[in-house]
N, C-alpha and C. Protein backbone atom coordinates (compact mmCIF):
# COMPACT_ATOMS: atom_id res chain seq x y z
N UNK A 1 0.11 8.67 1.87
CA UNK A 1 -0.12 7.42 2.54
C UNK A 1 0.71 7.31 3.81
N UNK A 2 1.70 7.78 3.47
CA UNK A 2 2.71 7.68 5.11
C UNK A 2 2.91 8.78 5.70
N UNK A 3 1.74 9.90 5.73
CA UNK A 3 2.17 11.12 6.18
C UNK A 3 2.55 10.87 8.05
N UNK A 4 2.38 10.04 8.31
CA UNK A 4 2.38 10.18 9.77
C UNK A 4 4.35 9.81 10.06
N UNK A 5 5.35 8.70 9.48
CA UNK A 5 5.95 8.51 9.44
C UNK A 5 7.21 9.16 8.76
N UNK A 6 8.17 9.61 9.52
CA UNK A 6 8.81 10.43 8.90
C UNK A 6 10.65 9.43 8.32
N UNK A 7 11.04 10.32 7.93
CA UNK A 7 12.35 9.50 7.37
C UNK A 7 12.97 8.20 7.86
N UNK A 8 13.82 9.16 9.45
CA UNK A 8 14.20 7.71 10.27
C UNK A 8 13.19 6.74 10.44
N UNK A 9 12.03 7.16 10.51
CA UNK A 9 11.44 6.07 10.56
C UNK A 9 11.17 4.68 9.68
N UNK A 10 11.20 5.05 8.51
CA UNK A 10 10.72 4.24 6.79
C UNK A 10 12.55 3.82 7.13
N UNK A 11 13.60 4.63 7.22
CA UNK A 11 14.91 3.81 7.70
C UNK A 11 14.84 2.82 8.66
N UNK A 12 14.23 2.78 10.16
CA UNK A 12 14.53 1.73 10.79
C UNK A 12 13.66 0.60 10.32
N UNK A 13 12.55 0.73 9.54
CA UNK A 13 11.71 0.12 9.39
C UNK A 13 11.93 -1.29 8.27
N UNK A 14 12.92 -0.31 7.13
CA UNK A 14 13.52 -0.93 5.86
C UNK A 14 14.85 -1.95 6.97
N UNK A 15 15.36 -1.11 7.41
CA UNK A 15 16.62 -1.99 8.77
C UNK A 15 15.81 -3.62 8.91
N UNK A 16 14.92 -2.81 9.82
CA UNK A 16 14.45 -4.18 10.28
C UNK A 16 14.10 -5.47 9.42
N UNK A 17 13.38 -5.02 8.51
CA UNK A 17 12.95 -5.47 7.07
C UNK A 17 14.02 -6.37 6.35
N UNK A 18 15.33 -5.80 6.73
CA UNK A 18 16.60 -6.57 5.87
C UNK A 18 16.94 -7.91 6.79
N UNK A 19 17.14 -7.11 7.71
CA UNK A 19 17.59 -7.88 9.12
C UNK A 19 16.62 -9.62 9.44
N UNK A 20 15.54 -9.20 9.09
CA UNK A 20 14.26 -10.35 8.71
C UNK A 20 14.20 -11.05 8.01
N UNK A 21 13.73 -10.14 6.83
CA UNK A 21 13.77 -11.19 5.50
C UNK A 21 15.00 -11.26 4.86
N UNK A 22 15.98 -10.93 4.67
CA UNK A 22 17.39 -11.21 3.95
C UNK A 22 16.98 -9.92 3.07
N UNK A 23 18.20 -9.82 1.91
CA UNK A 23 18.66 -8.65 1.14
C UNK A 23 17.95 -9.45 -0.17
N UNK A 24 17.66 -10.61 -0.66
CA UNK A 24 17.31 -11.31 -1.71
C UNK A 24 15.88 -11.45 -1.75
N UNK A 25 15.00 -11.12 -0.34
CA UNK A 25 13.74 -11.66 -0.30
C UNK A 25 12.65 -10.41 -0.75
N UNK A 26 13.73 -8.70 -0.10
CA UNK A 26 12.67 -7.49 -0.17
C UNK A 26 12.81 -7.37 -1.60
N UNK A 27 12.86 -6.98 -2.68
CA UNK A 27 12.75 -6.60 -3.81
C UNK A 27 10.80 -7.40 -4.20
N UNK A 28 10.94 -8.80 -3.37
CA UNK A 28 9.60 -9.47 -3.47
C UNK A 28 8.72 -8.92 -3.08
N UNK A 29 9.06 -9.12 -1.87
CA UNK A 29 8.32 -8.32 -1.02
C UNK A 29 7.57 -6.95 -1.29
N UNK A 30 8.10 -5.90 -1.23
CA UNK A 30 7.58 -4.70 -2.00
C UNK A 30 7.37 -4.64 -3.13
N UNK A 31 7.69 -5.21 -4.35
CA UNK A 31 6.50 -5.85 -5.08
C UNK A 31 5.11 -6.23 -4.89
N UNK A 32 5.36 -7.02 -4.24
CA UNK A 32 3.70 -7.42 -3.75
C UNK A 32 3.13 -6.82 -3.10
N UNK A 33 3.70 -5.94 -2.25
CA UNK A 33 3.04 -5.05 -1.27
C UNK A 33 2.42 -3.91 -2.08
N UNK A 34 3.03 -3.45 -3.32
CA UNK A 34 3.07 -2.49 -3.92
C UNK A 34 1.59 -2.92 -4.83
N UNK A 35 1.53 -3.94 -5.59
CA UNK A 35 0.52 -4.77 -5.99
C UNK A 35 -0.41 -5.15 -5.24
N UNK A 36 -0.80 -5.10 -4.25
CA UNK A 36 -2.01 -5.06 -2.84
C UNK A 36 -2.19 -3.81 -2.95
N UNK A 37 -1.60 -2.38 -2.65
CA UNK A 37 -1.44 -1.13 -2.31
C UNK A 37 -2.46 -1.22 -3.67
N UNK A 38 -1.90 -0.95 -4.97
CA UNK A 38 -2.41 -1.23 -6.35
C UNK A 38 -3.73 -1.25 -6.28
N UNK A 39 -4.18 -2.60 -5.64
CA UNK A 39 -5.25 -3.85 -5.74
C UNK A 39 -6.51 -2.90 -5.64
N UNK A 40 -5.95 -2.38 -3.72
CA UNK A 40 -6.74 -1.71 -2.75
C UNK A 40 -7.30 -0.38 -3.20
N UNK A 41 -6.34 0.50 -3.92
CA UNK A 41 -6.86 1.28 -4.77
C UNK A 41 -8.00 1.35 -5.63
N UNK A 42 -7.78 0.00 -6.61
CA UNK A 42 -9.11 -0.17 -7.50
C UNK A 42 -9.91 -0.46 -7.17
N UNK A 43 -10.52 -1.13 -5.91
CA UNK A 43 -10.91 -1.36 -5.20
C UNK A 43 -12.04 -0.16 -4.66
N UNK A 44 -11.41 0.24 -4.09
CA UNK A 44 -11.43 1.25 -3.33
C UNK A 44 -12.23 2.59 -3.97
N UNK A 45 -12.03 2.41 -5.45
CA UNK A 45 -12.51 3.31 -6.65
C UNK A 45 -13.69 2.49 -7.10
N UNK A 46 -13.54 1.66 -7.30
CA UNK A 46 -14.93 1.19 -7.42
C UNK A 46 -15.76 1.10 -6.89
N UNK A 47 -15.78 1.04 -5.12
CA UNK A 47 -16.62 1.46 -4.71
C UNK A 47 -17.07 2.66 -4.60
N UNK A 48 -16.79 3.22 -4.95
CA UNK A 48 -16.78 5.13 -4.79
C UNK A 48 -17.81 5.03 -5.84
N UNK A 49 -17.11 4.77 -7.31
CA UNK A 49 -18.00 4.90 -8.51
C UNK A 49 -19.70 4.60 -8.43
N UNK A 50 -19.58 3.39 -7.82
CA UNK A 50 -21.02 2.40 -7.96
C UNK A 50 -21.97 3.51 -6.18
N UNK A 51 -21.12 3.97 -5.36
CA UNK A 51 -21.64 4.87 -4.56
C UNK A 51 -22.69 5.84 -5.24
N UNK A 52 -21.69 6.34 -5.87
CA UNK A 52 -21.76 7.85 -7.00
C UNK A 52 -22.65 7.27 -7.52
N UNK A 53 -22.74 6.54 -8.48
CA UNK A 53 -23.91 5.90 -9.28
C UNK A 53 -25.21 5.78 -8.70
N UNK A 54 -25.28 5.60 -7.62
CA UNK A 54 -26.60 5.34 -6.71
C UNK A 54 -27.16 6.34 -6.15
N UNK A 55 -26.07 7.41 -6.11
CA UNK A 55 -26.69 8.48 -5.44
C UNK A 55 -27.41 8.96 -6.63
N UNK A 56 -26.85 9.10 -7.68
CA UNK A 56 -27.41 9.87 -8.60
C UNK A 56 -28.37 9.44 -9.63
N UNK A 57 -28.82 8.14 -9.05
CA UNK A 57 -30.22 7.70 -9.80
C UNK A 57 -31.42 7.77 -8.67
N UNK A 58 -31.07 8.31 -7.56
CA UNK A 58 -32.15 8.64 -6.36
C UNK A 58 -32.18 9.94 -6.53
């Protein structure tokens, strides 16, 4: 997912991230982000499936 971004980078990024939301707010935060990421996945698989499915009744 983050192949484009390398170390320092996900570092200044988390920096900034603290610097923003406080030290009490990210633990939330990436939670939820992580749970969207999640979401988007199943998502994302299901459409594939019901794709697949269609192709293969034509």
């Amino acid at each position: 997912m983050f192949e484009g971004i390398g170390m320092s980078e996900l570092i200044v990024i988390l920096i900034i991230a603290l610097i923003v939301f406080g030290p009490s707010k990210l633990p939330e935060i990436g939670k939820s982000f992580g749970k969207a990421v999640s979401e988007f996945k199943n998502h994302a698989n299901r459409i594939s499936e019901d794709i697949d499915k269609e192709e293969h009744k034509k």
